[in-house]
N, C-alpha and C. Protein backbone atom coordinates (compact mmCIF):
# COMPACT_ATOMS: atom_id res chain seq x y z
N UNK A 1 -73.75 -28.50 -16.73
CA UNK A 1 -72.30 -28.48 -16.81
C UNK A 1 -71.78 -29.87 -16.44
N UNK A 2 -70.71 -30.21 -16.69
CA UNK A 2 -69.91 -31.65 -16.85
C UNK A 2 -69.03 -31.56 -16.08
N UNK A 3 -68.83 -32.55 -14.92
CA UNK A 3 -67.90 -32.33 -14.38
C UNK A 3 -66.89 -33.01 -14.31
N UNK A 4 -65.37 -32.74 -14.71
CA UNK A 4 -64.14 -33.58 -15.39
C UNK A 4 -63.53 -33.84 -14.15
N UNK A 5 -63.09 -35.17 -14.17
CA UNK A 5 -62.39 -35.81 -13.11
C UNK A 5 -61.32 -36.80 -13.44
N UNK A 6 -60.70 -37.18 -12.35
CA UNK A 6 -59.51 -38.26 -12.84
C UNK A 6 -60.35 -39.31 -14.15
N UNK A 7 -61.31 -39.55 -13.38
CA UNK A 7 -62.24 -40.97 -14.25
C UNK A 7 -63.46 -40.65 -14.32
N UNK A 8 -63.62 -39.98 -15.51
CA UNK A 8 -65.01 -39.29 -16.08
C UNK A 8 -65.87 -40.67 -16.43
N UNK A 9 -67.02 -40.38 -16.20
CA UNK A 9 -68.43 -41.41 -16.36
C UNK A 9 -68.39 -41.00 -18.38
N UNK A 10 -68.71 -42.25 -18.54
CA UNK A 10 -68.71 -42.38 -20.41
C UNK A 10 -70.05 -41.44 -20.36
N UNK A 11 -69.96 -40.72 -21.85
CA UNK A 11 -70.62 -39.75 -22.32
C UNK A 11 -72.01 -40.09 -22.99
N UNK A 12 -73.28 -40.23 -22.68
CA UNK A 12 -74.39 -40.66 -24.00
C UNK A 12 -74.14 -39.78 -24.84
N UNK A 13 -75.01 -40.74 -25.95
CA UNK A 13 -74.85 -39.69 -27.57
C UNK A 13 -75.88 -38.61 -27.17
N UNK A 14 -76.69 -38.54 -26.12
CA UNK A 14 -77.23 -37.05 -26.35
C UNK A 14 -76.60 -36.28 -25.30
N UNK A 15 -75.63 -36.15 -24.58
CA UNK A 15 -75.14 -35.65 -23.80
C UNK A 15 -73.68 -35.52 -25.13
N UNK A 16 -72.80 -36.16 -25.93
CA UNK A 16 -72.26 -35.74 -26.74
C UNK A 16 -72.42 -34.80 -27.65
N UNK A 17 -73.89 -35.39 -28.32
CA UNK A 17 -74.85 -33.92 -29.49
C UNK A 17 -75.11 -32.62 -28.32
N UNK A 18 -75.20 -32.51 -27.26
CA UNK A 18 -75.53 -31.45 -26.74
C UNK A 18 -74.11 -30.86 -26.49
N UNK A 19 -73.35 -31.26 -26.53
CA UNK A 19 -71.72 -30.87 -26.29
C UNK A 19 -71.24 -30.56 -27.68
N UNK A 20 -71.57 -30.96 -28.82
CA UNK A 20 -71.23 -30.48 -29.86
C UNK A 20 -72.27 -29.86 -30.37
N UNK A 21 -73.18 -29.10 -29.87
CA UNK A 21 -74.58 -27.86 -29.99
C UNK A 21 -73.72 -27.01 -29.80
N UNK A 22 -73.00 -27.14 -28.62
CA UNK A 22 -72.73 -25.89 -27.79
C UNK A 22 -71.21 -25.47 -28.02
N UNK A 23 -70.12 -26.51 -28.42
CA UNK A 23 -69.23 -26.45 -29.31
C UNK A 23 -68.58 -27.20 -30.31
N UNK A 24 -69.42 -26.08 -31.61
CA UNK A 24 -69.57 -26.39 -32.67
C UNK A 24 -68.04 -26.70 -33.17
N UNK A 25 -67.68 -27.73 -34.34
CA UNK A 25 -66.39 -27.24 -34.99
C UNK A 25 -66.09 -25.99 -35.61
N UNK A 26 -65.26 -25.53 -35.89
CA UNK A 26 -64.98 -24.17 -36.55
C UNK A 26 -65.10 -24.38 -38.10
N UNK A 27 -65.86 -23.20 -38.56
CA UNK A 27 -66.26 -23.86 -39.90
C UNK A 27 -65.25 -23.86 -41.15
N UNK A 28 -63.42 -23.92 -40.57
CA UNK A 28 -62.74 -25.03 -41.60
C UNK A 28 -62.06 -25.71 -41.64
N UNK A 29 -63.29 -26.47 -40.33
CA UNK A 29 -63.28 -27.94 -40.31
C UNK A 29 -64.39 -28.72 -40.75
N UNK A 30 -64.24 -29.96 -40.98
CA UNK A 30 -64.87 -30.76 -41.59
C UNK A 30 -65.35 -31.99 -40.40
N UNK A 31 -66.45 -32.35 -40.36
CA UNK A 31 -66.17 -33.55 -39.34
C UNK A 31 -66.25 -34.80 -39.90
N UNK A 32 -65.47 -35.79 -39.31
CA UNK A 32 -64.68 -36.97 -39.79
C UNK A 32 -64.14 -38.32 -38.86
N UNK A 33 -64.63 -38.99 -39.02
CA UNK A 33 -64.33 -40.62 -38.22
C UNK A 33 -62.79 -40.59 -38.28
N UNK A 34 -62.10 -40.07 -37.46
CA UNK A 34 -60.17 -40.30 -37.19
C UNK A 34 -60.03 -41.27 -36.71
N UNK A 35 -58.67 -42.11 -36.71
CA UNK A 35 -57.98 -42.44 -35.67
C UNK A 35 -57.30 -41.28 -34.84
N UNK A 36 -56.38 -42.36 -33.70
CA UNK A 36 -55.54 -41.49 -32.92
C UNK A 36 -55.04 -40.66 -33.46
N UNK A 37 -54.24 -40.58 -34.17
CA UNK A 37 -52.73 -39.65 -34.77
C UNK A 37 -53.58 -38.58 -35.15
N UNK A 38 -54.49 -38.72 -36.27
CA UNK A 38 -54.88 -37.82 -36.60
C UNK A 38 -55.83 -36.72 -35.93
N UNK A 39 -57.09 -37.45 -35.04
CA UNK A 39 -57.42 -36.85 -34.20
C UNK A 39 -56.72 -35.71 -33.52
N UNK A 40 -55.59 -36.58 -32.72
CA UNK A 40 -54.48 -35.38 -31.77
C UNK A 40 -53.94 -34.64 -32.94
N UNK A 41 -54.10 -34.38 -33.91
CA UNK A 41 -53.35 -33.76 -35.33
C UNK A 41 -54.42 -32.64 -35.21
N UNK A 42 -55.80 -32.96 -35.58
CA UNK A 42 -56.79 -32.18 -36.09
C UNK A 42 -57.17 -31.36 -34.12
N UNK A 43 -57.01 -31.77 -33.39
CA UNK A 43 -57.23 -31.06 -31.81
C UNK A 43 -55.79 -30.54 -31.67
N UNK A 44 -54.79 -30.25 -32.47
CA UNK A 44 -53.60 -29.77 -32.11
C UNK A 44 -52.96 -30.21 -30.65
N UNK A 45 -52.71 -31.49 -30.37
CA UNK A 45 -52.43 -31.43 -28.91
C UNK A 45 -51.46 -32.95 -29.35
N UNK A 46 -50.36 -33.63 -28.53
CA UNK A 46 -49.62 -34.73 -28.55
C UNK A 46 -50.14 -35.57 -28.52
N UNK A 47 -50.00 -36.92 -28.79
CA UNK A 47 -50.74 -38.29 -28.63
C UNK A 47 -50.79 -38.56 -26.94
N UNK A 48 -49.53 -38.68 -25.85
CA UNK A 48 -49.63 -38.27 -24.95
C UNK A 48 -50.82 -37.55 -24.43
N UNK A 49 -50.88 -36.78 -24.57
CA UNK A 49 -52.21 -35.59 -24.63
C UNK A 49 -53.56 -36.70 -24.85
N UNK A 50 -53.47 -36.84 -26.08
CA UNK A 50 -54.80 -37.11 -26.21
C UNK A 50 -55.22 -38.60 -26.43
N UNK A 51 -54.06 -39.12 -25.64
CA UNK A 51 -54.21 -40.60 -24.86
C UNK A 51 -54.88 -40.25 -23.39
N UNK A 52 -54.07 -39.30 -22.64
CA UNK A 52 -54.45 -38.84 -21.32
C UNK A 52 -56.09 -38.23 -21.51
N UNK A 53 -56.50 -37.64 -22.58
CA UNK A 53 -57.93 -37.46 -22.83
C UNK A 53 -58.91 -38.65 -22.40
N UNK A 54 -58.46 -39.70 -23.70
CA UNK A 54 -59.12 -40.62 -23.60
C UNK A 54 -59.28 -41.46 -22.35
N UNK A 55 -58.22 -41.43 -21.73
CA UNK A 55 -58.48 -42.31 -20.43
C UNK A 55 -59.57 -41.11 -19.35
N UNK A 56 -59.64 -40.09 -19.49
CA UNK A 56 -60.63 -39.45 -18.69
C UNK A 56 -61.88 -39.08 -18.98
N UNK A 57 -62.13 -39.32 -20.31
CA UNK A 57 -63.23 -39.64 -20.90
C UNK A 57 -63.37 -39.09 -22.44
N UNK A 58 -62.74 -38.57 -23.23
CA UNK A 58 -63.45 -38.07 -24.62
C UNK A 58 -63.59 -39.28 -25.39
N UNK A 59 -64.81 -39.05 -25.54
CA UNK A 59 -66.11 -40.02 -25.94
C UNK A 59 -65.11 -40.90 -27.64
N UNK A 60 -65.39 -41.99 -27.91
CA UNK A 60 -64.62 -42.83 -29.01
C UNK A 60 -65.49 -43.41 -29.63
N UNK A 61 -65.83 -44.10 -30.89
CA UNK A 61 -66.96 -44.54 -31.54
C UNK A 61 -66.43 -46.04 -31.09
N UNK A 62 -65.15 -46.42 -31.88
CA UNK A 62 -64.26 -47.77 -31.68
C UNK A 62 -62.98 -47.31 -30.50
N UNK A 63 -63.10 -47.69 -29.50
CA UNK A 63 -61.73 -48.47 -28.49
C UNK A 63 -60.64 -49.53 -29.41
N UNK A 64 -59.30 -48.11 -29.28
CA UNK A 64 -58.24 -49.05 -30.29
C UNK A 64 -57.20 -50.10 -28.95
N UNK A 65 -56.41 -50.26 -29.87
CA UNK A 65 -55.74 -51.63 -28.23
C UNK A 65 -54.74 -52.46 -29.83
N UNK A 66 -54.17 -53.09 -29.48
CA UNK A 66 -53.23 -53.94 -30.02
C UNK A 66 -53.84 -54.56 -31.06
N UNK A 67 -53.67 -54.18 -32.14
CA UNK A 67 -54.07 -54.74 -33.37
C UNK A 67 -55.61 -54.24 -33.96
N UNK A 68 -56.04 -53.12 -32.67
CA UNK A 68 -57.21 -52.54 -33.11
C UNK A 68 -57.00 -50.69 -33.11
N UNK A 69 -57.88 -50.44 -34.00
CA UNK A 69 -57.56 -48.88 -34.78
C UNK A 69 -59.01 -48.21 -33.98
N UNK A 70 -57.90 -46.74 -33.05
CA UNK A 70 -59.14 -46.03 -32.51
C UNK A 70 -60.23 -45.28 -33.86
N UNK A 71 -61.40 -45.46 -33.41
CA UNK A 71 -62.22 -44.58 -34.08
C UNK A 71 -62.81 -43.38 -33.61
N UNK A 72 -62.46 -42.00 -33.81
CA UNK A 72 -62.97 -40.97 -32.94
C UNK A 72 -63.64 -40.30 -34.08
N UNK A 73 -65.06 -39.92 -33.39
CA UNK A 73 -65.28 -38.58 -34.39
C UNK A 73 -64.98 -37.41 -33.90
N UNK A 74 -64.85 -36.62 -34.82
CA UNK A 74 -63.49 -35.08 -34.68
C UNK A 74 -64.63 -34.32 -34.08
N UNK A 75 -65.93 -33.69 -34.47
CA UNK A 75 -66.88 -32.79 -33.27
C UNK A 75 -67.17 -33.60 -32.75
N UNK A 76 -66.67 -34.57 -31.84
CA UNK A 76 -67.26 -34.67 -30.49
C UNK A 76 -65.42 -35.11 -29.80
N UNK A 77 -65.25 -35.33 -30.60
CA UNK A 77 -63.77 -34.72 -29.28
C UNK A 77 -63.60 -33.50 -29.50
N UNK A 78 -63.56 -32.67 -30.91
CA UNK A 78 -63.39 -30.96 -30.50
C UNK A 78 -64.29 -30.44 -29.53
N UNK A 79 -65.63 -31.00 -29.34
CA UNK A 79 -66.57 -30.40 -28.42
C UNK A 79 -66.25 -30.74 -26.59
N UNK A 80 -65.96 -31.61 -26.90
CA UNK A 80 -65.45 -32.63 -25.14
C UNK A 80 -63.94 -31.67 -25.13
N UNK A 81 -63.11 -31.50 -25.93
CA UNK A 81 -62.19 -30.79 -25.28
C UNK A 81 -62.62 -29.48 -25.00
N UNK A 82 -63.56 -28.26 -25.62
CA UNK A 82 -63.44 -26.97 -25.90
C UNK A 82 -64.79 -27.33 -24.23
N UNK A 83 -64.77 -28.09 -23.87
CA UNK A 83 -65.70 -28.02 -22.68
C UNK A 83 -65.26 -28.54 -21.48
N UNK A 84 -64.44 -29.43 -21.77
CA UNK A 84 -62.84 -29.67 -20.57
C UNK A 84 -62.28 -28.41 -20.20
N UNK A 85 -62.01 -27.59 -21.19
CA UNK A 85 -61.11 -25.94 -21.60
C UNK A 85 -61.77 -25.42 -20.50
N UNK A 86 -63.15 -24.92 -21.06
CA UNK A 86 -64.30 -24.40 -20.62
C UNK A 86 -64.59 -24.27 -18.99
N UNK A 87 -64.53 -25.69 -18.36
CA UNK A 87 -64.91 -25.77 -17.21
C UNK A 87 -63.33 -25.28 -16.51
N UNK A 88 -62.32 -25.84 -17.11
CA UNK A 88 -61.13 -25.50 -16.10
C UNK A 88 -60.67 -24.01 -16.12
N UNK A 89 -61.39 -23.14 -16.87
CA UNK A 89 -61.57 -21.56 -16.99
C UNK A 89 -62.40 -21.13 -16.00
N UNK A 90 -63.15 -21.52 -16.10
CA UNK A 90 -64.35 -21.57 -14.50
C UNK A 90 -64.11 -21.93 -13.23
N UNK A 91 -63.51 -22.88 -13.25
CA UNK A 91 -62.80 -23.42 -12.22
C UNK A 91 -61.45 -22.42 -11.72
N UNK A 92 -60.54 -22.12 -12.51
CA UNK A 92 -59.97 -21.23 -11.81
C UNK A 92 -60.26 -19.92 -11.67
N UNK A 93 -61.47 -19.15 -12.44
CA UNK A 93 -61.79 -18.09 -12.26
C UNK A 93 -62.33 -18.22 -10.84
N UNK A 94 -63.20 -19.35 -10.20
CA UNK A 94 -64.01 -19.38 -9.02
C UNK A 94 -62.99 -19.67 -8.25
N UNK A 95 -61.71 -19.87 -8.21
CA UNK A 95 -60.76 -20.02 -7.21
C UNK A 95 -59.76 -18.75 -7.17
N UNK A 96 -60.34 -17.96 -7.85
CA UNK A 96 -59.48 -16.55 -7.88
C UNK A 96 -59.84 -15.39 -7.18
N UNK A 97 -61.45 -15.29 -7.52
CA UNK A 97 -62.42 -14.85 -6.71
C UNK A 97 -62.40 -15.23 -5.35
N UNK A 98 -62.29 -16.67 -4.82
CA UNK A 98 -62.39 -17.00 -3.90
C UNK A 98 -60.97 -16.45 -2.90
N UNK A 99 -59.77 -16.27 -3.21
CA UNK A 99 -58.82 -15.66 -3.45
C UNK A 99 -58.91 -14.32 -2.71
N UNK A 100 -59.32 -13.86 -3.47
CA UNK A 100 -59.60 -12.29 -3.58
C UNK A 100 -60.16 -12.16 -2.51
N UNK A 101 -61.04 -12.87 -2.16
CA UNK A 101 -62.32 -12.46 -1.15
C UNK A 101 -61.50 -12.86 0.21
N UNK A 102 -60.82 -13.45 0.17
CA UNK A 102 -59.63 -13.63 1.46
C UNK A 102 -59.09 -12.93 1.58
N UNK A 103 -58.32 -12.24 0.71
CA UNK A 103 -57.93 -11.54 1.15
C UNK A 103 -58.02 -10.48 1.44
N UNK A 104 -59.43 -9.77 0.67
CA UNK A 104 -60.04 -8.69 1.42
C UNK A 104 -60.68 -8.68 3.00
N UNK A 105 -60.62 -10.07 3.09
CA UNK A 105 -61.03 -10.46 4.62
C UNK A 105 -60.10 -10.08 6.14
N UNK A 106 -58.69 -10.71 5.53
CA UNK A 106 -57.61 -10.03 6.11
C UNK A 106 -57.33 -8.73 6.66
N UNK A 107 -57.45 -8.11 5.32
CA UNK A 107 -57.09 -6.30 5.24
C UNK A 107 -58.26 -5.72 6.26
């Protein structure tokens, strides 16, 4: 499991292919070298959004910047997000439980 933080450690390509093993694109999608716009287009989420991605880590082929064009491929940011998703589902399920168990402690 991966653990997401303010400032995620960059991703290897086999730690990416194993993230897009495990979530696959949906099959009608196509995968495809994006820029920004489109990327956050094809992940349904704001540029905002998926600027704030990138600075915490979803993995980029090309780093865009002033006069340079991001290059993302689409399964491996659909996979880095559906595993961002993933862990923060876990994460609050284990803080719900944890929750619970207090307050059965109380009673």
């Amino acid at each position: 499991m991966f653990f997401w933080s303010k400032a995620m450690k960059e991703l290897t390509e086999a730690e990416i292919d194993e993230l897009i093993d495990r979530f696959p694109l949906p099959n009608d999608r196509e995968d495809a070298i994006l820029g920004l716009g489109d990327t956050a287009l094809a992940l349904g989420v704001s540029l905002p959004t998926m600027q704030r991605y990138l600075k915490i880590g979803l993995p980029a082929i090309k780093r865009g910047g002033i006069g340079r064009l991001w290059r993302i491929r689409l399964a491996a940011a659909w996979a880095w997000r559906e595993a961002l998703i993933a862990e923060r589902v876990e994460s609050k399920a284990k803080v719900q439980k944890a929750r619970s168990a207090l307050a059965c402690q109380r009673h």
